[in-house]
Protein backbone atom coordinates (compact mmCIF):
# COMPACT_ATOMS: atom_id res chain seq x y z
CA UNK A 1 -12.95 28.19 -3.88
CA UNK A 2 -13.82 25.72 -6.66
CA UNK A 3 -16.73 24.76 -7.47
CA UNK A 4 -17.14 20.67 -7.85
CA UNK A 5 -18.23 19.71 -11.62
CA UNK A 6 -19.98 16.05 -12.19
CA UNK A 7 -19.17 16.65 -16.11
CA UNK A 8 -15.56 17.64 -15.11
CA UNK A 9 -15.32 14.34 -12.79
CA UNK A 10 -16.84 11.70 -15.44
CA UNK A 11 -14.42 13.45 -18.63
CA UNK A 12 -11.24 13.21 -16.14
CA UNK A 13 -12.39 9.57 -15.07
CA UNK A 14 -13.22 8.58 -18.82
CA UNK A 15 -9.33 10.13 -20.09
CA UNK A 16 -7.65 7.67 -17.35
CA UNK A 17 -9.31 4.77 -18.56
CA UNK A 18 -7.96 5.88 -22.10
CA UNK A 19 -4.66 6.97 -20.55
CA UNK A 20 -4.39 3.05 -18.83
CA UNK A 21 -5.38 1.42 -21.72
CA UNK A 22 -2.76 3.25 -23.62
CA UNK A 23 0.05 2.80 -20.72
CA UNK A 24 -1.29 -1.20 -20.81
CA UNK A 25 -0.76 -1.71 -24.54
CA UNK A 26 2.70 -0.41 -24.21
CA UNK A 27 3.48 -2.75 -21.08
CA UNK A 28 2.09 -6.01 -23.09
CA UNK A 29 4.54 -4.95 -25.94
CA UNK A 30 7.27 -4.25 -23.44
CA UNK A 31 6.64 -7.43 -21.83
CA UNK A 32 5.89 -9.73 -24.82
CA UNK A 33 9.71 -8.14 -25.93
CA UNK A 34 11.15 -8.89 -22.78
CA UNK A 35 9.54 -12.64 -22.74
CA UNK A 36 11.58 -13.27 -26.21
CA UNK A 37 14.82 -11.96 -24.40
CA UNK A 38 13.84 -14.80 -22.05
CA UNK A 39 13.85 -17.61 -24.11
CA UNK A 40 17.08 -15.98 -25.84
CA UNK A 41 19.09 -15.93 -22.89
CA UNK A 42 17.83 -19.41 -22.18
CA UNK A 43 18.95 -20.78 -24.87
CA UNK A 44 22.66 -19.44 -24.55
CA UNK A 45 22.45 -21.02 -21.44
CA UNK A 46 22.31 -17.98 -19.05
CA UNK A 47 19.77 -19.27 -16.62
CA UNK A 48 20.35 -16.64 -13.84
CA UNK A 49 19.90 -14.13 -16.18
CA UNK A 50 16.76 -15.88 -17.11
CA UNK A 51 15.31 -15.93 -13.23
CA UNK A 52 15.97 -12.54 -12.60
CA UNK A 53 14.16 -11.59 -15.77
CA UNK A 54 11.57 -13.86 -15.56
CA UNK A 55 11.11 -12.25 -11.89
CA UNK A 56 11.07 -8.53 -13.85
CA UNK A 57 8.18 -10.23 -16.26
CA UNK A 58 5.75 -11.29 -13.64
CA UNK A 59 6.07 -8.09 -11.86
CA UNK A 60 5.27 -6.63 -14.74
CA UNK A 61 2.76 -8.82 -15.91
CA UNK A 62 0.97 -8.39 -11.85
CA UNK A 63 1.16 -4.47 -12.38
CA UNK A 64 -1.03 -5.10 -15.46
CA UNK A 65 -3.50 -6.68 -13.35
CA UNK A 66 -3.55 -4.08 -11.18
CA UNK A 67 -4.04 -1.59 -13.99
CA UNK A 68 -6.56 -3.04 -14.49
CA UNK A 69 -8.94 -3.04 -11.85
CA UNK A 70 -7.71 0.77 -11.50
CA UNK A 71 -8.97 1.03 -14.62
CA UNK A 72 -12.44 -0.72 -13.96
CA UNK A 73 -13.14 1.52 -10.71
CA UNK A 74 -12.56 4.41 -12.71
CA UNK A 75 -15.83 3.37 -14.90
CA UNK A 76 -17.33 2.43 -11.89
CA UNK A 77 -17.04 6.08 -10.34
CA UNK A 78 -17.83 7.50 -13.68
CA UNK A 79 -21.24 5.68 -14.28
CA UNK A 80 -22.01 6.39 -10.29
CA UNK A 81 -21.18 10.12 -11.06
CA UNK A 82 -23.29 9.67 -13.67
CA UNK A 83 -26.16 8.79 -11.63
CA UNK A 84 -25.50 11.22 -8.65
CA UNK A 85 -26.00 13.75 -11.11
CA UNK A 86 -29.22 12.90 -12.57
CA UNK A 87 -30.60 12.86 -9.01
CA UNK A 88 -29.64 16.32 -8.53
């Protein structure tokens, strides 16, 4: 059986939040990419190509948010691990 580790739980916590950040920084270049593909198409006049990627960019730009309050928990849990283990 294996035995639970606090310092195990905060480093694992700790690398996601560095592992989102990383994964969000990519996304905001992604979608910053995808928002000048926008206004390209736009301006050739392909405005249903435009909706459905303007659709695809606030998806995108929602999952972000998301990421984010993943992200935020995670720090949560690690600071309350934190504290659970000076209890102890």
């Amino acid at each position: 059986m294996v035995k639970f580790s606090f310092d195990v739980l905060k480093s694992s916590l700790r690398m996601a939040v560095s592992r989102i950040a990383m994964t969000k920084a990519k996304k905001i270049a992604e979608i910053s990419r995808k928002k000048e593909e926008l206004v390209a198409d736009l301006t050739r006049g392909n405005e249903d190509l435009a909706r459905v990627s303007a659709r695809a960019i606030i998806g995108q730009e929602r999952f972000l948010v998301a990421m984010d309050s993943v992200a935020t928990m995670c720090s949560q849990c690690a600071d309350l691990a934190r504290v659970v283990s000076d209890q102890k």
